[in-house]
C-alpha atoms as a PDB file:
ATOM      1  CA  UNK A   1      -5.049   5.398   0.283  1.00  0.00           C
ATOM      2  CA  UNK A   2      -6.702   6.712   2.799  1.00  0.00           C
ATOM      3  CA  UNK A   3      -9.843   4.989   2.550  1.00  0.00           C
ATOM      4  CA  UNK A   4      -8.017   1.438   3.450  1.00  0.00           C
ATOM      5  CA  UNK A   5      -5.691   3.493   6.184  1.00  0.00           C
ATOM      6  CA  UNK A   6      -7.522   2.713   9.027  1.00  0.00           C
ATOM      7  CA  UNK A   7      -8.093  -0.927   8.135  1.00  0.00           C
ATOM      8  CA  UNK A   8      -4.371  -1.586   7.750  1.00  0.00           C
ATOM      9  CA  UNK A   9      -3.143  -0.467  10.543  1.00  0.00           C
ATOM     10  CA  UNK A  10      -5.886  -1.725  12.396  1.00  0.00           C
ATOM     11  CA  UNK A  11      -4.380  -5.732  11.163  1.00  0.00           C
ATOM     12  CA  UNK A  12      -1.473  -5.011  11.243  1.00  0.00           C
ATOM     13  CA  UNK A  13      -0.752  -3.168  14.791  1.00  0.00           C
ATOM     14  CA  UNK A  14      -2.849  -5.949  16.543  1.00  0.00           C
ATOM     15  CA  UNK A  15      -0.962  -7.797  19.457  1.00  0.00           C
ATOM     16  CA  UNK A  16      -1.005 -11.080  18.315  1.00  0.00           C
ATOM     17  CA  UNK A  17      -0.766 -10.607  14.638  1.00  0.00           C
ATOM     18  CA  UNK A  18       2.096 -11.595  12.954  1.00  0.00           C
ATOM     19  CA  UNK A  19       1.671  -9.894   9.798  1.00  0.00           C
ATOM     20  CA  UNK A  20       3.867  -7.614  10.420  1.00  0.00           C
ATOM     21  CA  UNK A  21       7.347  -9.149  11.657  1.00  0.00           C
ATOM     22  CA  UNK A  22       6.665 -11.134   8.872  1.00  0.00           C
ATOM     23  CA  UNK A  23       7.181  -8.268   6.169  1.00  0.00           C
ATOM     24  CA  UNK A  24       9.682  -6.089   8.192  1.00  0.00           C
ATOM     25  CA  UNK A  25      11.344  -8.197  10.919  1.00  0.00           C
ATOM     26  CA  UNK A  26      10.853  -6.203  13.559  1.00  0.00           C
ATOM     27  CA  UNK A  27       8.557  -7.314  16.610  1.00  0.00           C
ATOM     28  CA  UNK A  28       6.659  -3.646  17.360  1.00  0.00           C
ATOM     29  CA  UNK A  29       6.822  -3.735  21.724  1.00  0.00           C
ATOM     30  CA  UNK A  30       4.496  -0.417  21.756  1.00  0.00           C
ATOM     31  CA  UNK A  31       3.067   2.457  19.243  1.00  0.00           C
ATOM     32  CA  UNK A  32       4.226   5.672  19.488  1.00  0.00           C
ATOM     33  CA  UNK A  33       2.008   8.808  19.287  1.00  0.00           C
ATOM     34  CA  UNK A  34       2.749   9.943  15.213  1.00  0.00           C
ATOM     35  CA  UNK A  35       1.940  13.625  14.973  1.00  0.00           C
ATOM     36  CA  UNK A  36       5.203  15.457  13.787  1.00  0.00           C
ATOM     37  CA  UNK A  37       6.752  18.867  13.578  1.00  0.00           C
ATOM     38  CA  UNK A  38       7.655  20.904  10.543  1.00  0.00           C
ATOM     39  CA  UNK A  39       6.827  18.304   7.998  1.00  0.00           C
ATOM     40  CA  UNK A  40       4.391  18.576   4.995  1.00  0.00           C
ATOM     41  CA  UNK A  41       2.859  15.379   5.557  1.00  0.00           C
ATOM     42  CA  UNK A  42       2.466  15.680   9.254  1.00  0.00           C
ATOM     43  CA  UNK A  43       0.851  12.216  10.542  1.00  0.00           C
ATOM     44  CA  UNK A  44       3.395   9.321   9.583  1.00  0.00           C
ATOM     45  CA  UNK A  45       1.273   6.034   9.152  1.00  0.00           C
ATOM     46  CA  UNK A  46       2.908   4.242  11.701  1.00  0.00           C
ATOM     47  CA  UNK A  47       5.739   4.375  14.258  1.00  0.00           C
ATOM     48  CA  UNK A  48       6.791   1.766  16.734  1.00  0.00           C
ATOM     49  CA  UNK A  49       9.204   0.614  18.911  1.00  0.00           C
ATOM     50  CA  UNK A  50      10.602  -2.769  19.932  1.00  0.00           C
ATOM     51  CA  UNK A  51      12.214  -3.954  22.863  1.00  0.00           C
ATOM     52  CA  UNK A  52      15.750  -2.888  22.664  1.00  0.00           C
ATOM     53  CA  UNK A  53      14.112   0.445  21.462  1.00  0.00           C
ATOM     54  CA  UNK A  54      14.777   0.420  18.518  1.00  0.00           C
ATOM     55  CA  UNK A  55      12.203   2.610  16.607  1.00  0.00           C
ATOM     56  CA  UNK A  56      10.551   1.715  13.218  1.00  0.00           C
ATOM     57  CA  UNK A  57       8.594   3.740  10.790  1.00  0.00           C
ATOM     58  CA  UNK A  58       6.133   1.849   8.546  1.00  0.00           C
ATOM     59  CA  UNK A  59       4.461   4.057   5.565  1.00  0.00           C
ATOM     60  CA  UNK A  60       1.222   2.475   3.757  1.00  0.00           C
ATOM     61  CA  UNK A  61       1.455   3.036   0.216  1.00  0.00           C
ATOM     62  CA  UNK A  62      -1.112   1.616  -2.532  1.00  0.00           C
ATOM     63  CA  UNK A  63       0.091   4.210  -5.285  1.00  0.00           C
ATOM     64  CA  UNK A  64       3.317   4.786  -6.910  1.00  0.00           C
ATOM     65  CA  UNK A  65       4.367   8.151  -5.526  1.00  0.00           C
ATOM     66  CA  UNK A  66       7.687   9.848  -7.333  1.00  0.00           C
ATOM     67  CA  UNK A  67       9.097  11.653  -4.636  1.00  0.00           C
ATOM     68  CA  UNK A  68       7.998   8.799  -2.331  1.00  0.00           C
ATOM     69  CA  UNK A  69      11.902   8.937  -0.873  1.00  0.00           C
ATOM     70  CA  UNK A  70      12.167  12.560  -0.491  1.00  0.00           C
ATOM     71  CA  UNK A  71       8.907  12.281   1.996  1.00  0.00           C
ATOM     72  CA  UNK A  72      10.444   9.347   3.710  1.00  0.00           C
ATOM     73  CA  UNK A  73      13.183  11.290   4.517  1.00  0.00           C
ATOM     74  CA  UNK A  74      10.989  14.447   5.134  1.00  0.00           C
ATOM     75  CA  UNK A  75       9.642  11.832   8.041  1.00  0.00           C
ATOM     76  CA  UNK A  76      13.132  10.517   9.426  1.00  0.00           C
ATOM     77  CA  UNK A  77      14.248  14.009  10.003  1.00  0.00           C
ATOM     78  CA  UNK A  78      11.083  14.878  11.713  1.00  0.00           C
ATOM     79  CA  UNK A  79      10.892  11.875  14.182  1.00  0.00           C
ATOM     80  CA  UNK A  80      14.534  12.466  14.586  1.00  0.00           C
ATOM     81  CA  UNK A  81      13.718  16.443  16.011  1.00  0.00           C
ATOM     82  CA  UNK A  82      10.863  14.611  17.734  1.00  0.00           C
ATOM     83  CA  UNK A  83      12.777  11.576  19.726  1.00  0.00           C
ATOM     84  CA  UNK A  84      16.187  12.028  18.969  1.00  0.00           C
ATOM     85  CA  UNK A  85      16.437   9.189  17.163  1.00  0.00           C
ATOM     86  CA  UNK A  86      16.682   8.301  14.131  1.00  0.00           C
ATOM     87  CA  UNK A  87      14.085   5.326  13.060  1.00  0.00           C
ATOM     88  CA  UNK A  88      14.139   2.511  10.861  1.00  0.00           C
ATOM     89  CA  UNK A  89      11.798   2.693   8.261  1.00  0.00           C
ATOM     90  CA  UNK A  90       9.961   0.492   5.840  1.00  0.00           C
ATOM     91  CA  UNK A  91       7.444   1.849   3.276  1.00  0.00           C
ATOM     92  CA  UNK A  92       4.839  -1.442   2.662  1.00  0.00           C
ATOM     93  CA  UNK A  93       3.369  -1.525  -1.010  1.00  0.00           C
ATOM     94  CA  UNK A  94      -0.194  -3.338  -1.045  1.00  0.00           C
ATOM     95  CA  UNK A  95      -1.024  -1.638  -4.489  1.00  0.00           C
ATOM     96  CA  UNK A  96      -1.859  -3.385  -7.706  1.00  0.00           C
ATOM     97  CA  UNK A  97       0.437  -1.684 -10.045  1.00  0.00           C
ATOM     98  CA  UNK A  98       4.055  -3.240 -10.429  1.00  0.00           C
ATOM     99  CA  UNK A  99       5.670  -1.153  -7.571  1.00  0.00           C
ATOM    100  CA  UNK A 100       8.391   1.567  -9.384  1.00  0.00           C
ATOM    101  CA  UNK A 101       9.005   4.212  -6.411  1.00  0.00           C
ATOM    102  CA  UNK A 102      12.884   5.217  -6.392  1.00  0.00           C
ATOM    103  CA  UNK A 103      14.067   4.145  -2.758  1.00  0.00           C
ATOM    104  CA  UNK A 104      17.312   6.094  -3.081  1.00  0.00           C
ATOM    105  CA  UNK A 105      18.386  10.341  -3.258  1.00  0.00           C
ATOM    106  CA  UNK A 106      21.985  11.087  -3.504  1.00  0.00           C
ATOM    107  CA  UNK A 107      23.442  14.772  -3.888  1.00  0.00           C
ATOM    108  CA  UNK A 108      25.805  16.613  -2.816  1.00  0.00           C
ATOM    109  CA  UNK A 109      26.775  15.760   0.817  1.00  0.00           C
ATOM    110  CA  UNK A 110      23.302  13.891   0.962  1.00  0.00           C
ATOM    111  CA  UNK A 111      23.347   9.635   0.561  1.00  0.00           C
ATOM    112  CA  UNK A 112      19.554   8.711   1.731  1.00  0.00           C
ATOM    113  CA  UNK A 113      17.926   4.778   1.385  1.00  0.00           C
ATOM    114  CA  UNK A 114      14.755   3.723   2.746  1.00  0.00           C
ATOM    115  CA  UNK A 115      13.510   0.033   2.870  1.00  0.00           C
ATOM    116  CA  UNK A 116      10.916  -0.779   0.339  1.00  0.00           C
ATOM    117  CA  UNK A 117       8.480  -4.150   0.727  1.00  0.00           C
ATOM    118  CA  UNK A 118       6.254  -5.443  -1.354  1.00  0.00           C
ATOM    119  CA  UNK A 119       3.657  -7.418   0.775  1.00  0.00           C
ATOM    120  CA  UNK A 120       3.249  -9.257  -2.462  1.00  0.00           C
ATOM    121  CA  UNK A 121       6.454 -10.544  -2.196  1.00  0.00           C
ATOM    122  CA  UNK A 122       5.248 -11.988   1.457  1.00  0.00           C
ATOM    123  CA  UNK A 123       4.086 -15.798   0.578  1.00  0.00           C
ATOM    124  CA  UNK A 124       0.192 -15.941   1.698  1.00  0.00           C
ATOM    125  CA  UNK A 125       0.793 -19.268   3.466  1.00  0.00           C
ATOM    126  CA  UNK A 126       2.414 -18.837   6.470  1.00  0.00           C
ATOM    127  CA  UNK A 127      -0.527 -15.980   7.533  1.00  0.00           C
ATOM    128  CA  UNK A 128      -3.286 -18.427   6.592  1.00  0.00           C
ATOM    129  CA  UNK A 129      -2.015 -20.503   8.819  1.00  0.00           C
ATOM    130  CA  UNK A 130      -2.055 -18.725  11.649  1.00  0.00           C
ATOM    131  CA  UNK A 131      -4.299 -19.129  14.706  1.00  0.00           C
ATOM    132  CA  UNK A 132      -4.546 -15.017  14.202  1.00  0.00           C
ATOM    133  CA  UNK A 133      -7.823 -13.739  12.424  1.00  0.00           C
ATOM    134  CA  UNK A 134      -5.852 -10.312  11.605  1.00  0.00           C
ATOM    135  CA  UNK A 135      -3.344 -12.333   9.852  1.00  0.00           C
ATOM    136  CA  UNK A 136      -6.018 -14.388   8.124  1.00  0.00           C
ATOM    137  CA  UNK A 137      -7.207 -11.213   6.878  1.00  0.00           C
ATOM    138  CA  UNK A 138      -4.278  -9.293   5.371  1.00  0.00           C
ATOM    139  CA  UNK A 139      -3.079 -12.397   3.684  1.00  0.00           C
ATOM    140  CA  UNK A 140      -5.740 -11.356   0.727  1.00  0.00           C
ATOM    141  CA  UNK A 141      -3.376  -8.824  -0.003  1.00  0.00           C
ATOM    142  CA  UNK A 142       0.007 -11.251  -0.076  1.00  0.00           C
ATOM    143  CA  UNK A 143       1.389 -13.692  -2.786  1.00  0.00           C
ATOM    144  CA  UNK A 144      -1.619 -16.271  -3.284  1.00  0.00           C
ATOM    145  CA  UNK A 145      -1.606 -19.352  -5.308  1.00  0.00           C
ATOM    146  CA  UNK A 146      -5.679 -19.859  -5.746  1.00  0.00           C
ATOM    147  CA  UNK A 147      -6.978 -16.533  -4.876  1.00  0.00           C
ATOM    148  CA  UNK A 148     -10.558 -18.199  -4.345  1.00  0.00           C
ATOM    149  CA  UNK A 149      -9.141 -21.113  -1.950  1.00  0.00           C
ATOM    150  CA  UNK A 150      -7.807 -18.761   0.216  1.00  0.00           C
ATOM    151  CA  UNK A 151     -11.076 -16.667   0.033  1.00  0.00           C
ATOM    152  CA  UNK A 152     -12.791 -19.413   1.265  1.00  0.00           C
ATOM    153  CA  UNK A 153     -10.062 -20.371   3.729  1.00  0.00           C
ATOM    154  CA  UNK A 154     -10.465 -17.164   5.214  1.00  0.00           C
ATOM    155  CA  UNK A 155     -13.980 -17.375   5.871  1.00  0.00           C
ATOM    156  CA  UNK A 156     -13.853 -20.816   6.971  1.00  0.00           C
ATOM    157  CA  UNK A 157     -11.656 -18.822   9.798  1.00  0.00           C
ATOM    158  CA  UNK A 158     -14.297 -15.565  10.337  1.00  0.00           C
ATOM    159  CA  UNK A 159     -17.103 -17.964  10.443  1.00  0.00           C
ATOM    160  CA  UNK A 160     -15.860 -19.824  13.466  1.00  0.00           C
ATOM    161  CA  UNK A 161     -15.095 -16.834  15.089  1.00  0.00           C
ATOM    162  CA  UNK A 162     -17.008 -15.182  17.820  1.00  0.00           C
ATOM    163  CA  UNK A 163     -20.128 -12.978  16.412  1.00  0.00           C
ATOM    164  CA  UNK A 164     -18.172  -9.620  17.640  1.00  0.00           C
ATOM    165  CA  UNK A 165     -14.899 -10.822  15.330  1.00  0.00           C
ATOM    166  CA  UNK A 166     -16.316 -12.304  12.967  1.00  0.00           C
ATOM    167  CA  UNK A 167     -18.125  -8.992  12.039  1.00  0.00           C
ATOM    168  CA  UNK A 168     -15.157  -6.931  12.759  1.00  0.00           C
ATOM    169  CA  UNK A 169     -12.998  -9.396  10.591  1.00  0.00           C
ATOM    170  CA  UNK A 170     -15.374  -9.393   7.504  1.00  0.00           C
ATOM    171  CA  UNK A 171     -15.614  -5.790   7.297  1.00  0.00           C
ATOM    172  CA  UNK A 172     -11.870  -5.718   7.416  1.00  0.00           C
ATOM    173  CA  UNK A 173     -11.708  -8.116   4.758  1.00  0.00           C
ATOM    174  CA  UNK A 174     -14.489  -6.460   2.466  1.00  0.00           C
ATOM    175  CA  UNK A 175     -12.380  -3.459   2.701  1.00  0.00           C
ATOM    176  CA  UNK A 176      -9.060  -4.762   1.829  1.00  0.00           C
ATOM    177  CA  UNK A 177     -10.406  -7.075  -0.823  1.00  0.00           C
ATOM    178  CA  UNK A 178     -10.937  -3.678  -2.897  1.00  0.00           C
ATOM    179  CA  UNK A 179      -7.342  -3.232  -2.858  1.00  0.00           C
ATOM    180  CA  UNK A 180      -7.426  -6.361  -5.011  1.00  0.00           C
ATOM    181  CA  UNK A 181     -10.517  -5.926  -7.148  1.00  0.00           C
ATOM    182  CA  UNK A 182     -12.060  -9.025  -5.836  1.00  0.00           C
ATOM    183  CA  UNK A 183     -15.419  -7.535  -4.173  1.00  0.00           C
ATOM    184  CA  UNK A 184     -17.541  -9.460  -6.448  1.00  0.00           C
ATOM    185  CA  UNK A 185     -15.917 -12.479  -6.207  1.00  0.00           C
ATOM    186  CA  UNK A 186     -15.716 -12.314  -2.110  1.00  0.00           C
ATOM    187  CA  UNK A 187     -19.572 -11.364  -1.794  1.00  0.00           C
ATOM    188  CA  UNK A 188     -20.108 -14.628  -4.540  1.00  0.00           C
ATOM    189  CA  UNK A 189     -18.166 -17.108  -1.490  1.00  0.00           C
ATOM    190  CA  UNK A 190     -19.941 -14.982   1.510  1.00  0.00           C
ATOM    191  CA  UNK A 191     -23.246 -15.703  -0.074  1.00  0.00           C
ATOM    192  CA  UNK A 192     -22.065 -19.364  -0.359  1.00  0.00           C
ATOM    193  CA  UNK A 193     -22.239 -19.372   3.731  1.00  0.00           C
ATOM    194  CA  UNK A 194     -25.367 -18.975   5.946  1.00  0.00           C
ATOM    195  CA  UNK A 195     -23.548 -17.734   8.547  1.00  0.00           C
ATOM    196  CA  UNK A 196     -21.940 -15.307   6.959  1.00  0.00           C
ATOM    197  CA  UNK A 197     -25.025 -14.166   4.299  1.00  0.00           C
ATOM    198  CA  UNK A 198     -26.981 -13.401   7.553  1.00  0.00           C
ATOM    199  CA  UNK A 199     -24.561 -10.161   8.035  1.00  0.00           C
ATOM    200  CA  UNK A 200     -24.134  -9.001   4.772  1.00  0.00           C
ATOM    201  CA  UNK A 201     -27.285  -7.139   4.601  1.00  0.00           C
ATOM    202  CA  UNK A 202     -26.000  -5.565   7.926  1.00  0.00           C
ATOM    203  CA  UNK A 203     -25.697  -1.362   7.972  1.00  0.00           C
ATOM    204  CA  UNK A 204     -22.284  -1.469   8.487  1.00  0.00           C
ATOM    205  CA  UNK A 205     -21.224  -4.547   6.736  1.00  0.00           C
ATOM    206  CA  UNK A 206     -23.398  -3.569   3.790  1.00  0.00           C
ATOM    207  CA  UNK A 207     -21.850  -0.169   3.753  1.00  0.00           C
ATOM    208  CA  UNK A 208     -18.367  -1.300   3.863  1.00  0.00           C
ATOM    209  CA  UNK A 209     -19.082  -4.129   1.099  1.00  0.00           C
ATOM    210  CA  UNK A 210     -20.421  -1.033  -1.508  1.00  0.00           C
ATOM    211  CA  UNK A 211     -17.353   0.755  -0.280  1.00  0.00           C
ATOM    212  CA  UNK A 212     -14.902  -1.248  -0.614  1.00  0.00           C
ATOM    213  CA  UNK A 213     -16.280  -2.750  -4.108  1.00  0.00           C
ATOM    214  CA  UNK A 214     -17.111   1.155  -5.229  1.00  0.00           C
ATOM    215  CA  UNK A 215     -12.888   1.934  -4.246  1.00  0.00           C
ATOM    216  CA  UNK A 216     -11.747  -1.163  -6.595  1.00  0.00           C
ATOM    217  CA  UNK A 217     -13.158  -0.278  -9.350  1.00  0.00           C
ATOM    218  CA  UNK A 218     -12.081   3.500  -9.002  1.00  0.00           C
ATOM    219  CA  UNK A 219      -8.286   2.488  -8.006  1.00  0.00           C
ATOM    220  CA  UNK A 220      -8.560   0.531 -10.879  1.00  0.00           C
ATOM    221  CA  UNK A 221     -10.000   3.186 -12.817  1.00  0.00           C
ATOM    222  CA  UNK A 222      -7.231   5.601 -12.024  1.00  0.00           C
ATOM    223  CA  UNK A 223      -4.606   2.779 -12.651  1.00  0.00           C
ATOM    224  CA  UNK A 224      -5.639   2.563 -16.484  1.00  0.00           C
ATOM    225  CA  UNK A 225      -5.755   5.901 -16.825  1.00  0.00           C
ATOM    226  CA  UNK A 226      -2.215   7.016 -15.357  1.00  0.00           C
ATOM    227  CA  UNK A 227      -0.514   4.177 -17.419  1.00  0.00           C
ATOM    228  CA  UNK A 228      -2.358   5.117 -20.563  1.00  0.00           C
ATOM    229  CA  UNK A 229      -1.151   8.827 -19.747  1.00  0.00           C
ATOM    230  CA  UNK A 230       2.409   6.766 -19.305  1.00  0.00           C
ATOM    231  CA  UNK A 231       2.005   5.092 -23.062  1.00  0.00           C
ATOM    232  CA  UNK A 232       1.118   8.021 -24.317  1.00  0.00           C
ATOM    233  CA  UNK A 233       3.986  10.121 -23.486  1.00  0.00           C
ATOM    234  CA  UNK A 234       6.503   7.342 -24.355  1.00  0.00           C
ATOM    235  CA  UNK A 235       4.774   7.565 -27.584  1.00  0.00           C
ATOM    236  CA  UNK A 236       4.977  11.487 -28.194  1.00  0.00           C
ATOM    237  CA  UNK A 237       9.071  11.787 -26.621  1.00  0.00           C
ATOM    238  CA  UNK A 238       9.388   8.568 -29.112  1.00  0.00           C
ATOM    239  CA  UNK A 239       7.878  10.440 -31.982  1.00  0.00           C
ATOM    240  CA  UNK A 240       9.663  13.878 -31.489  1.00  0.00           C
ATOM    241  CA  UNK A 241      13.311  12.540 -29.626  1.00  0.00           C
ATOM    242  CA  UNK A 242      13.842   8.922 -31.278  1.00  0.00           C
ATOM    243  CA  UNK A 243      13.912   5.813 -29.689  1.00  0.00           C
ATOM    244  CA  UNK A 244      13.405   6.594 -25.609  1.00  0.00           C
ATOM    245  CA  UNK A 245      16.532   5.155 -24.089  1.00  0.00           C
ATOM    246  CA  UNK A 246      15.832   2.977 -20.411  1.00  0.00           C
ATOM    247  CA  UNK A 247      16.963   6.069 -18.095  1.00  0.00           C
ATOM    248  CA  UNK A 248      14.018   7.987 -19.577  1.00  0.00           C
ATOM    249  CA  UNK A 249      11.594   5.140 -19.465  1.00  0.00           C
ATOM    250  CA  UNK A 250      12.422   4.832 -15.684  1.00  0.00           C
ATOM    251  CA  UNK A 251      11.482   8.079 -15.472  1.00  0.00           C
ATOM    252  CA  UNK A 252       8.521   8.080 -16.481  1.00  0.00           C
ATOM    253  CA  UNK A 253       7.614   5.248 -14.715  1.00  0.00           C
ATOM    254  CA  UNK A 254       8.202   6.967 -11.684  1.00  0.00           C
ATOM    255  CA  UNK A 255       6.219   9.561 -11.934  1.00  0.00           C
ATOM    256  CA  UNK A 256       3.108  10.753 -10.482  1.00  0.00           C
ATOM    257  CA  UNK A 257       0.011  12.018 -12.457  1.00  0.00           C
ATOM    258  CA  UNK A 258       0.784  15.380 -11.974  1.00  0.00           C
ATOM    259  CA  UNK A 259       4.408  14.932 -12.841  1.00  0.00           C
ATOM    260  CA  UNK A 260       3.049  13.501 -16.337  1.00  0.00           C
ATOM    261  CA  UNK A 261       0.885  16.116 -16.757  1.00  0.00           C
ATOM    262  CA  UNK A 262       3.365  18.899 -16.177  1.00  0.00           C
ATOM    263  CA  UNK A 263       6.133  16.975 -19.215  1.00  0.00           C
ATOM    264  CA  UNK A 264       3.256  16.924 -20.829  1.00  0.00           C
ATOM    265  CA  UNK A 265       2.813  20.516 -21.577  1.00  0.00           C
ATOM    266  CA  UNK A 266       6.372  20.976 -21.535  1.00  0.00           C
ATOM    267  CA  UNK A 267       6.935  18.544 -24.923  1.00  0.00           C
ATOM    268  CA  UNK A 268       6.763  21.053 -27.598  1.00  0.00           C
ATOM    269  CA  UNK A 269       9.249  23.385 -26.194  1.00  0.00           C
ATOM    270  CA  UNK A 270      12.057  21.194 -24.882  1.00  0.00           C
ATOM    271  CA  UNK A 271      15.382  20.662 -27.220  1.00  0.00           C
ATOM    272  CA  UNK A 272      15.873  16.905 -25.819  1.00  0.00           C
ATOM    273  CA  UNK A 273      15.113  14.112 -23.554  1.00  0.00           C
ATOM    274  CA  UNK A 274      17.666  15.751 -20.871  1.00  0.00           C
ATOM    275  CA  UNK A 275      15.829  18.691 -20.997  1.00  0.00           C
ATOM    276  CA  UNK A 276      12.452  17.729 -20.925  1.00  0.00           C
ATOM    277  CA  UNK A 277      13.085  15.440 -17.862  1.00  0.00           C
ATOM    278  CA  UNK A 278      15.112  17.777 -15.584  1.00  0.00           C
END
């Protein structure tokens, strides 16, 4: 993820863009410094605050992380030391993969929920429309109709933008397009216009295209290989437990690599499902 970080919140925290309100519903006034205390994960992704101060932690997330709750409220506890506030927070899925992360952990004493969104969910349209490039931009990662219309649409938009945007826009774009596996067919519609083709062989531009291609096909890479690990596993409790009941397939689903890994090894010696999944 954080090969795309920077790009993200570089759309999404600009003044005009409307991205954002759009998949959370809050209007950000100002961004506050993110370093936190005593945390394991010590740089939150993003933390704002609107006007009736109100503050609002936004997470980035283009992986299905288990414990994904657990480190959301790792991060509410820490701004709370920090401002003495608690925020509101929001962790915003731009991944591939049918989004599975738990958003709840009860226990004793302990009732914790954290706001999940899938930008997915957000319908392309309205940020296509908009007179903001930045919103033009991140809508390749929202709920399209014709993937390839609103490619074009989009550079229709960068290439009537001013030389400094425009290049600024269609590295953004290159980047994020990864997310989606669609470098190839982005550089196909770039190469369709002059104005745009000129750049492409640019240092920067030209690096960010091979990047952002090269991390698509890896994310996709990893993808196949953590749900084959998935199939796998449901195959082996199958064979050895019986039928896998739906509490143990949500499990799995959950988890992380390492999380499959470690069941993994732990298959021969456990008695039962409940055991091998505590």
């Amino acid at each position: 993820m954080n090969e795309y970080d920077a790009t993200l919140k570089a759309v999404l925290t600009r003044p005009d863009a409307m991205a954002l309100t759009e998949l959370t519903g809050f209007s950000i006034e100002r961004w506050h410094n993110i370093e936190l205390p005593a945390v394991r994960h010590r740089r939150a992704d993003l933390l704002g605050e609107t006007a009736d101060a109100r503050l609002v932690h936004l997470e980035l997330q283009s992986t299905n992380q288990a414990h994904m709750a657990v480190r959301m409220l790792e991060y509410s506890l820490a701004i709370r030391r920090k401002f003495r506030r608690f925020p509101e927070q929001v962790v915003l899925y731009v991944g591939n993969a049918p989004m599975r992360m738990k958003r709840r952990l009860a226990g004793p004493g302990l009732s914790y929920q954290c706001r999940f969104a899938d930008i997915r969910e957000l319908d392309a349209e309205a940020l296509l429309a908009s007179r903001c490039l930045e919103d033009n931009v991140i809508a390749i990662l929202a709920r399209l109709s014709n993937q390839r219309d609103a490619l074009r649409r989009i550079l229709e938009r960068i290439g009537q933008s001013e030389s400094e945007a425009r290049d600024a826009a269609l590295s953004e774009l290159l980047t994020l397009a990864g997310l989606r596996k669609l470098g190839g067919v982005l550089e196909k519609e770039i190469r369709r216009m002059p104005i745009l083709d000129d750049i492409m062989d640019h240092e920067v531009i030209g690096r960010e295209r091979r990047r952002g291609m090269a991390l698509g096909r890896e994310q996709g890479r990893e993808e196949g290989r953590e749900e084959g690990r998935r199939e796998l596993l449901l195959r082996q409790m199958d064979k050895r437990f019986g039928p896998v009941p739906d509490w143990a397939r949500n499990r799995i689903d959950a988890m992380s690599t390492a999380d499959l890994e470690r069941i993994g090894l732990r298959m021969l010696d456990a008695v039962d499902l409940k055991e091998l999944l505590d």
